[in-house]
N, C-alpha and C. Protein backbone atom coordinates (compact mmCIF):
# COMPACT_ATOMS: atom_id res chain seq x y z
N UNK A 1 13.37 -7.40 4.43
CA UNK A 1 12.55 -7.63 5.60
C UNK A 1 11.09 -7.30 5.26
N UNK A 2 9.87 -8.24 6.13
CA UNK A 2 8.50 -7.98 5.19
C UNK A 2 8.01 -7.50 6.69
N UNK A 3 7.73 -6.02 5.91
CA UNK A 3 6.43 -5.51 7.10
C UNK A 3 5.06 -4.94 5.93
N UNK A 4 4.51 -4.25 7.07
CA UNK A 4 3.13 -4.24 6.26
C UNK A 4 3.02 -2.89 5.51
N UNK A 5 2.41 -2.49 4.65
CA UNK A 5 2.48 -0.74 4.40
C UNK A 5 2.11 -0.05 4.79
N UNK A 6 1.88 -0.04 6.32
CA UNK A 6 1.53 1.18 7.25
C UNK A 6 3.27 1.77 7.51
N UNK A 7 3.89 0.84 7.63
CA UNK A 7 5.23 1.34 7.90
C UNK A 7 5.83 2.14 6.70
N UNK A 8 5.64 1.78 5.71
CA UNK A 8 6.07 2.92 4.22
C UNK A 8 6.07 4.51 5.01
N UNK A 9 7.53 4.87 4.66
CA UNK A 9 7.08 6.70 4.46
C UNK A 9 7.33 7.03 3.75
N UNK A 10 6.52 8.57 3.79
CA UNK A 10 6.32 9.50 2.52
C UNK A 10 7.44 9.42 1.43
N UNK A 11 7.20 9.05 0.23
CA UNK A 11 8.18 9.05 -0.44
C UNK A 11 8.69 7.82 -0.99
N UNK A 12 8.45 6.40 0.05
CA UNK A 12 9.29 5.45 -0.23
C UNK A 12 8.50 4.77 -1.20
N UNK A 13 9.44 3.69 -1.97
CA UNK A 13 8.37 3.14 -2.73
C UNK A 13 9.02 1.05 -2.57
N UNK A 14 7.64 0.71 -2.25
CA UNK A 14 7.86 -0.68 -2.26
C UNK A 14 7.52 -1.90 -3.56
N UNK A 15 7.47 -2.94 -2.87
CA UNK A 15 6.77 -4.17 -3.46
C UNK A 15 6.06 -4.82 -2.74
N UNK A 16 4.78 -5.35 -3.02
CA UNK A 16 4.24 -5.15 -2.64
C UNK A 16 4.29 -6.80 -2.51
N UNK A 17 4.08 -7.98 -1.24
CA UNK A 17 4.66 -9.29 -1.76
C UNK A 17 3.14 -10.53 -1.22
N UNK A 18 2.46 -9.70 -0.91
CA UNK A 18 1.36 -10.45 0.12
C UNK A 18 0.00 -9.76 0.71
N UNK A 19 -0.85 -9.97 -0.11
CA UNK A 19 -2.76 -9.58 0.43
C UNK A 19 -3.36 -10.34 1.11
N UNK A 20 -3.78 -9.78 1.89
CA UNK A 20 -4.97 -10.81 2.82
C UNK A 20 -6.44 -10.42 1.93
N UNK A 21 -6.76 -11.18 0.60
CA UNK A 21 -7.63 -11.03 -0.38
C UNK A 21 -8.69 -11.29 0.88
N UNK A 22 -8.94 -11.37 2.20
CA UNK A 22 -10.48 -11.80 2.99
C UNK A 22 -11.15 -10.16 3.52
N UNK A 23 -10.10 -9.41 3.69
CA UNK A 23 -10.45 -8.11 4.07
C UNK A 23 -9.78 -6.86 2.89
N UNK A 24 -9.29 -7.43 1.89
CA UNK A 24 -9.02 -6.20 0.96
C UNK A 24 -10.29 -5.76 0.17
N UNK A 25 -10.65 -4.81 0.05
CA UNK A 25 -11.69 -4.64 -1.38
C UNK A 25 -11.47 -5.07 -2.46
N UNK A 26 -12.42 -5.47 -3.12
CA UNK A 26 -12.00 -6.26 -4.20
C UNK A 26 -11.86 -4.62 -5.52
N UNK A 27 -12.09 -3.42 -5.17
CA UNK A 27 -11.52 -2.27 -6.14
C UNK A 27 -10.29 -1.77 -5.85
N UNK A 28 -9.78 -2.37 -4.78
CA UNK A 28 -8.29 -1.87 -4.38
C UNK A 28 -7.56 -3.32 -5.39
N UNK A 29 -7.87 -4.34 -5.31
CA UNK A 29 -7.07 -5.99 -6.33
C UNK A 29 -7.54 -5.29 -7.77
N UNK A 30 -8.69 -5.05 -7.93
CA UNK A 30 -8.79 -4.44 -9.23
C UNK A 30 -7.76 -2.86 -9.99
N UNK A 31 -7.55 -2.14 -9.37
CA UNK A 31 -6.86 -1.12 -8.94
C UNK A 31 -5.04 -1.45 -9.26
N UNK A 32 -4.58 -3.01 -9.06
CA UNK A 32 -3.00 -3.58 -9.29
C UNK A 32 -2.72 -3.43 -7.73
N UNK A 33 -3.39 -3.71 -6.66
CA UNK A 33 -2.86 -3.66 -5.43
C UNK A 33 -2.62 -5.43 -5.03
N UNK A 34 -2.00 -5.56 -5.66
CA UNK A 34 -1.97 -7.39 -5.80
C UNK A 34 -0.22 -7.86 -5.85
N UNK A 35 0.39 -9.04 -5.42
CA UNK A 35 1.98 -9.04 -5.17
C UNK A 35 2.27 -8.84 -6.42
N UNK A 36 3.73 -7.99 -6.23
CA UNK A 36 4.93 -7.81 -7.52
C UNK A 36 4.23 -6.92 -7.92
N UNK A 37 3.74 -5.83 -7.79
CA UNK A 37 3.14 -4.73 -7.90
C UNK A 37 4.02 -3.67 -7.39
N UNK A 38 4.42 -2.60 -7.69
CA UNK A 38 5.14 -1.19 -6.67
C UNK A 38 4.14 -0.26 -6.01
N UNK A 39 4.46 0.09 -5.30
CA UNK A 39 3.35 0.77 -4.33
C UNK A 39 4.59 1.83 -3.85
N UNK A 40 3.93 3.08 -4.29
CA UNK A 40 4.97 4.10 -2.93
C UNK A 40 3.89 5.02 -2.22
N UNK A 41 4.40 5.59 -1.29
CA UNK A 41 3.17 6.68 -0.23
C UNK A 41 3.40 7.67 -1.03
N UNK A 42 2.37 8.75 -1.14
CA UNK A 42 2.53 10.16 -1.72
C UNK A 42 1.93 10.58 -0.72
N UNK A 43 1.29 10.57 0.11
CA UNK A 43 0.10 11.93 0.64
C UNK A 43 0.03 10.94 2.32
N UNK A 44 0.04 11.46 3.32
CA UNK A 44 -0.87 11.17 5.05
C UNK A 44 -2.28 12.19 4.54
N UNK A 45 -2.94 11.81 4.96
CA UNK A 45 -4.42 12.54 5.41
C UNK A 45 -3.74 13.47 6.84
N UNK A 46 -4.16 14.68 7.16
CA UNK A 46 -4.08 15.44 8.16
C UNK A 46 -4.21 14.84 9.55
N UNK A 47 -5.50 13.56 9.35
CA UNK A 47 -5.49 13.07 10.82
C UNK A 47 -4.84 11.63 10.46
N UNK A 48 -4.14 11.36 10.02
CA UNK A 48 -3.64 10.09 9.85
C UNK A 48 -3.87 9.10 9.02
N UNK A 49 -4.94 9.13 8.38
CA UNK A 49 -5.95 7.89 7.80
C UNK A 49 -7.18 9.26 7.24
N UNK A 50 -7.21 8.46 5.86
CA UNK A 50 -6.48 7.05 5.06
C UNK A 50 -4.86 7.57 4.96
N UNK A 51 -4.35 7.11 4.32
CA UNK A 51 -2.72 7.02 3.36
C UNK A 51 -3.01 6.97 1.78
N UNK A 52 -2.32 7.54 1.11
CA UNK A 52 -2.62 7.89 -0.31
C UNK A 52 -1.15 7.58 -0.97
N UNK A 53 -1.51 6.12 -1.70
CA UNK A 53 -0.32 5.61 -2.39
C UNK A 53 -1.01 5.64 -3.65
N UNK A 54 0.63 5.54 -5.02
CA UNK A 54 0.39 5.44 -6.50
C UNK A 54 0.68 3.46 -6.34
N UNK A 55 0.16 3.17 -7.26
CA UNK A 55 0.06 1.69 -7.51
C UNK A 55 0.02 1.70 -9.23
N UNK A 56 0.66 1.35 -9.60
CA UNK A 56 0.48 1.20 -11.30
C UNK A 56 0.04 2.35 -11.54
N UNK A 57 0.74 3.34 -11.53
CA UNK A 57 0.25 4.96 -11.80
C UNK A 57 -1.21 5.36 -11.38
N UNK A 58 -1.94 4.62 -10.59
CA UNK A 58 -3.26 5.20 -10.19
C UNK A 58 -3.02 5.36 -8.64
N UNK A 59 -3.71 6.56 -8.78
CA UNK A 59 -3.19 6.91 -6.88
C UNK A 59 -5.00 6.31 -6.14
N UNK A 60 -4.31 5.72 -5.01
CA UNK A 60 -5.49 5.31 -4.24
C UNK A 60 -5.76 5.36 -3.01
N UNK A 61 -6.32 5.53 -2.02
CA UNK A 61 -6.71 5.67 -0.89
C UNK A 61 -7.02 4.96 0.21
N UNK A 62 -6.00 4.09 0.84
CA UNK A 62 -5.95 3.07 1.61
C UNK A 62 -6.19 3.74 3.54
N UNK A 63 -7.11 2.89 3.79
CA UNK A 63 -7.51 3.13 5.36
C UNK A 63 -5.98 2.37 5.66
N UNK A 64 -5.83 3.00 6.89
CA UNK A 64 -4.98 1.97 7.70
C UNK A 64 -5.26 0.44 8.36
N UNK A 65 -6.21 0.29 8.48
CA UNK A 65 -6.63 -0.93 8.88
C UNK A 65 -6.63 -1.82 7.75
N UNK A 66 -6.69 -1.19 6.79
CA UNK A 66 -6.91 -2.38 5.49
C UNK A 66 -5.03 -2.22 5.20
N UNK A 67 -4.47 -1.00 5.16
CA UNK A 67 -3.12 -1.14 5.00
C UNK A 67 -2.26 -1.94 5.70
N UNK A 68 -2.81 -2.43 6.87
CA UNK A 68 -2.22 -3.90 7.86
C UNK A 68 -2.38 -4.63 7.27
N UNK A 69 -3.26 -5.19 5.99
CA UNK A 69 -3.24 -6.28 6.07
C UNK A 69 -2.16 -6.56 4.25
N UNK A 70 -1.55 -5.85 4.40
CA UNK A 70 -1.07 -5.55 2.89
C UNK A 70 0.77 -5.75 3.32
N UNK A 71 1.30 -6.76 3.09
CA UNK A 71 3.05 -7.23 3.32
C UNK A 71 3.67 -6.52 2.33
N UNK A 72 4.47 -5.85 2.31
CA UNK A 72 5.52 -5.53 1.27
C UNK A 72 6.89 -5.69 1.81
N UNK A 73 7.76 -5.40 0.76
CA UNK A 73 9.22 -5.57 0.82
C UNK A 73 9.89 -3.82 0.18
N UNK A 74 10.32 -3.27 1.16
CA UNK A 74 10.57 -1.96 0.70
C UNK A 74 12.05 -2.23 -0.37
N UNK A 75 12.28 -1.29 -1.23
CA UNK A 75 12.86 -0.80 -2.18
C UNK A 75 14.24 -0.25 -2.07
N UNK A 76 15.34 -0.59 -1.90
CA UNK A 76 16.68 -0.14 -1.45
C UNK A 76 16.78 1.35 -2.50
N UNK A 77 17.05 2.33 -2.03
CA UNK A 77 17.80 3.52 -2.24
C UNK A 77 19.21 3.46 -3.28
């Protein structure tokens, strides 16, 4: 099932299947935040935002608003 990676929790780790390249940064595509990529959450920020996922072993710092626009396919257990 494809939701976006605001829904990821702590811990889980996805794939990542669909960017809206019009509102991503282009250092987050540079970064491997691009489809068929794994993405899992490590870290919430205290007030919610950003979210702190590893992506190709580099951990990065995604707002939530930009994390809407990011489809993945989570990772069966």
């Amino acid at each position: 099932m494809e939701i976006n990676l605001t829904q990821l929790k702590k811990g889980e780790r996805a794939t990542i299947i669909d960017v809206n390249i019009d509102v991503i940064p282009l250092k987050l595509l540079e970064m491997g935040c691009l489809p068929g990529n794994s993405i899992e959450l490590i870290q919430i920020a205290p007030l919610g935002d950003p979210l702190y996922y590893t992506i190709n072993d580099s951990h990065v710092a995604i707002r939530l608003e930009t994390a809407q626009e990011i489809s993945i396919l989570k990772e069966q257990n």
